[in-house]
Protein backbone atom coordinates (compact mmCIF):
# COMPACT_ATOMS: atom_id res chain seq x y z
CA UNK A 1 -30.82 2.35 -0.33
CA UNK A 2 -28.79 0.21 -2.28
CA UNK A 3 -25.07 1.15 -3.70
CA UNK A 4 -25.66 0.87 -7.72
CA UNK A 5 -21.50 0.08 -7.68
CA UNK A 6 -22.44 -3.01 -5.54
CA UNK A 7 -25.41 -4.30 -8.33
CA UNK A 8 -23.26 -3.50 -11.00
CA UNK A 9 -20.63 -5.67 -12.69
CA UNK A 10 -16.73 -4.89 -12.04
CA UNK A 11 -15.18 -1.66 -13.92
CA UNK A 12 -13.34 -2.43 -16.50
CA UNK A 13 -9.77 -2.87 -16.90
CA UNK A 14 -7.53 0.24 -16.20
CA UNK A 15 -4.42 0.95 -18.56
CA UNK A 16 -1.81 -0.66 -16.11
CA UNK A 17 -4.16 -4.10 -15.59
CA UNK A 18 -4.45 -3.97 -19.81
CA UNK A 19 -0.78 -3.57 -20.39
CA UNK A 20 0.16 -6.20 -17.47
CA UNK A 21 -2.90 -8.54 -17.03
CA UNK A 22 -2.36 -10.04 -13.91
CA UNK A 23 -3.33 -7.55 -10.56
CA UNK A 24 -0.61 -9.16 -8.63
CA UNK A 25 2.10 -7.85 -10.69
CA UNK A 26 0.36 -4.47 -11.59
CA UNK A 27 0.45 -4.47 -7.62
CA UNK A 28 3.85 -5.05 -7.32
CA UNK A 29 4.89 -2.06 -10.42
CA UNK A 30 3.32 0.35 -8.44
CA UNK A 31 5.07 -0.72 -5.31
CA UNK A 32 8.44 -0.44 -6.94
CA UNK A 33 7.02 3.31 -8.25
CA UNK A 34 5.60 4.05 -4.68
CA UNK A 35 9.40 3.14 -3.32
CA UNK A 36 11.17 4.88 -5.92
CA UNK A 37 8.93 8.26 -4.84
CA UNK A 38 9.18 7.49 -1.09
CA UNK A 39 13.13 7.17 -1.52
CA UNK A 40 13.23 10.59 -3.94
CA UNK A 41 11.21 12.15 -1.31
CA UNK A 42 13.15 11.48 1.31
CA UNK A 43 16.01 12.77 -0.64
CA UNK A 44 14.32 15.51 -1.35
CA UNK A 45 13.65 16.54 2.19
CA UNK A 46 16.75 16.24 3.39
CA UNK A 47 18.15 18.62 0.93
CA UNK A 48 14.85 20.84 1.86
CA UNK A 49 14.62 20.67 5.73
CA UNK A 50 17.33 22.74 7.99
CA UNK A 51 20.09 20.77 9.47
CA UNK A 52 18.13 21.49 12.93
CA UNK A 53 15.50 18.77 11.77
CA UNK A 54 15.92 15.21 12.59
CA UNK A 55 16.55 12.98 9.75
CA UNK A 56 13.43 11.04 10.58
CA UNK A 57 11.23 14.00 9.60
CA UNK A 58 11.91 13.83 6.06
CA UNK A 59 11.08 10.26 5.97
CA UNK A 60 7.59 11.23 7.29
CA UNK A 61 6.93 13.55 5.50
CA UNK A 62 7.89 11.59 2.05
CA UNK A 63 5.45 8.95 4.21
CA UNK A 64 2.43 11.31 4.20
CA UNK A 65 3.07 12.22 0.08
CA UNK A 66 3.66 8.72 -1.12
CA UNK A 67 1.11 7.01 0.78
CA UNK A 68 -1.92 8.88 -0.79
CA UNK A 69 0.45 8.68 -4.01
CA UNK A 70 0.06 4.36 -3.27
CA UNK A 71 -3.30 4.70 -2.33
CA UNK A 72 -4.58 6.48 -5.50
CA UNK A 73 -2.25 4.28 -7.87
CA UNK A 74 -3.17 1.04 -6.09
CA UNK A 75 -6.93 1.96 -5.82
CA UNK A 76 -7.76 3.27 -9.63
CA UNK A 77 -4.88 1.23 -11.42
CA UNK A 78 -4.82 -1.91 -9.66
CA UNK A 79 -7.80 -2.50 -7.49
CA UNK A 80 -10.33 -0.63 -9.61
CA UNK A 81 -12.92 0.10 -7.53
CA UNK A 82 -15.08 3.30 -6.75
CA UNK A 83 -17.37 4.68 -4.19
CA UNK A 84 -16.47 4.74 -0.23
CA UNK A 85 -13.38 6.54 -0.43
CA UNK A 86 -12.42 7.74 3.28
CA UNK A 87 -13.27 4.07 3.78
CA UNK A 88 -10.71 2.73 1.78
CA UNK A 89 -8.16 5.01 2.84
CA UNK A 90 -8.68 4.55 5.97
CA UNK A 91 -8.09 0.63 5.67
CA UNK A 92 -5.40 1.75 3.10
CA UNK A 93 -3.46 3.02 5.91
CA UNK A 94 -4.04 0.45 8.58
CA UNK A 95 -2.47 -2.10 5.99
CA UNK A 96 0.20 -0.50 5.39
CA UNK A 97 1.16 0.54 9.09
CA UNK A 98 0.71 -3.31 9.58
CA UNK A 99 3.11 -4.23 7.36
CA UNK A 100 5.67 -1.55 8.52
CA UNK A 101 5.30 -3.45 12.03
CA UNK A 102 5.41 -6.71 10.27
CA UNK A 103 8.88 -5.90 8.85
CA UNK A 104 9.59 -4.37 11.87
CA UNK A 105 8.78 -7.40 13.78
CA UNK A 106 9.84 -9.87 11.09
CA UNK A 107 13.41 -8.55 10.04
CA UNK A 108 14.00 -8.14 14.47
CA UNK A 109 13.51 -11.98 15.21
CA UNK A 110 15.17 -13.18 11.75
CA UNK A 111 18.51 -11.10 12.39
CA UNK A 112 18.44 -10.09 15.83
CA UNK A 113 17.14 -13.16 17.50
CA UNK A 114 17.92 -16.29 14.43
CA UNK A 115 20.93 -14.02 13.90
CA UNK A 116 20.30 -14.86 10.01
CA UNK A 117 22.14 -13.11 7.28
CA UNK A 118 20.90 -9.49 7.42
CA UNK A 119 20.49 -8.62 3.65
CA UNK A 120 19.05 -11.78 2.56
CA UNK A 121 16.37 -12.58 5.81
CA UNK A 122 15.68 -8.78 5.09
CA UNK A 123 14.53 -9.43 1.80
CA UNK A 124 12.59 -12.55 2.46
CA UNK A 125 10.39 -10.93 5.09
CA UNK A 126 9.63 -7.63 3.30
CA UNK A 127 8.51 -9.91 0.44
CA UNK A 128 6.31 -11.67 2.71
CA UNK A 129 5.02 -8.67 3.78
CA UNK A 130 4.48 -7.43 0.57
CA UNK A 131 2.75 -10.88 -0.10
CA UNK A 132 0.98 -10.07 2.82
CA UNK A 133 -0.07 -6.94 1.88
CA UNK A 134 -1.66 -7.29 -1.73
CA UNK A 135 -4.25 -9.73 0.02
CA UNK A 136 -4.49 -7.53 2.93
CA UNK A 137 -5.52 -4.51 0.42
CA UNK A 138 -7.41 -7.03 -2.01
CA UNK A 139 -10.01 -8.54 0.68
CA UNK A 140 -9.84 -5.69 3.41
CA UNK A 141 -8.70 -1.98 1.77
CA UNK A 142 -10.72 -2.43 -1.69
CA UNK A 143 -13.20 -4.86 -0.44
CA UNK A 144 -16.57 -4.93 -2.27
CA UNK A 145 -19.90 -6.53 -0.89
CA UNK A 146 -21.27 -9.23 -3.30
CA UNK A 147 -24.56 -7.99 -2.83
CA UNK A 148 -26.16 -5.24 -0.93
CA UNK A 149 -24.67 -1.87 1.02
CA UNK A 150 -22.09 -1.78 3.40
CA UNK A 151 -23.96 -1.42 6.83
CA UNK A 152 -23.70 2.40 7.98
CA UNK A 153 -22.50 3.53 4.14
CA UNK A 154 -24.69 5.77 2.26
């Protein structure tokens, strides 16, 4: 059985992609609303959480809020696509945890190892990663078949 999304010509343009245009910027708005969340979150659960919880627990928990907050914003205002849902999550997620280890990785060998200038080698890899990332969600989170199913997809 064939996917009638997959036959059928790109939705149109959301609100955010009519107002901006250009995907890679509407990608990078709802980045800067995504952080703004995750760091008001965070905030938020500190003030929330007993002082008998590690710190780190707040920032997982704003984590698991913002990242389905991303995914949504990302997937209906940016992305546009329908259909296979758990799918794209799913990919959603593995993205994003590799570019968490990405920055990891990236701002440990430019300052720890190159022993470059903390603030600005920390900004030029986690805009490589975010780089990174809009392709990585473009051709493997949202990814649409030209033609026919998705093998195993119903």
């Amino acid at each position: 059985m064939t996917d009638p999304q997959l036959l059928s010509p790109a939705p149109p343009p959301g609100p955010l992609l009519r107002l901006i245009r250009r995907q890679e910027i509407a990608f990078a708005a709802v980045g800067v609303a995504n952080t703004l969340l995750g760091m008001a979150l965070t905030v938020f659960w500190l003030k929330v959480l007993d002082h008998s919880w590690p710190p780190a627990v707040a920032v997982v928990l704003a984590y698991c809020v913002s990242i389905v907050f991303a995914f949504v914003a990302h997937r209906t205002l940016v992305f546009r696509v329908r259909g296979q849902l758990l799918r794209d999550f799913g990919r959603f997620v593995l993205v994003n945890s590799g570019g968490l280890l990405l920055n990891a990785a990236g701002v440990q060998l430019a300052v720890g190892v190159w022993r470059l200038p903390e603030t600005p080698a920390t900004v030029v890899v986690m805009g490589l990663v975010a780089v990174a990332s809009f392709f990585g969600h473009r051709h493997f989170s949202f990814r649409r078949a030209p033609h026919g199913p998705v093998p195993g997809d119903r």
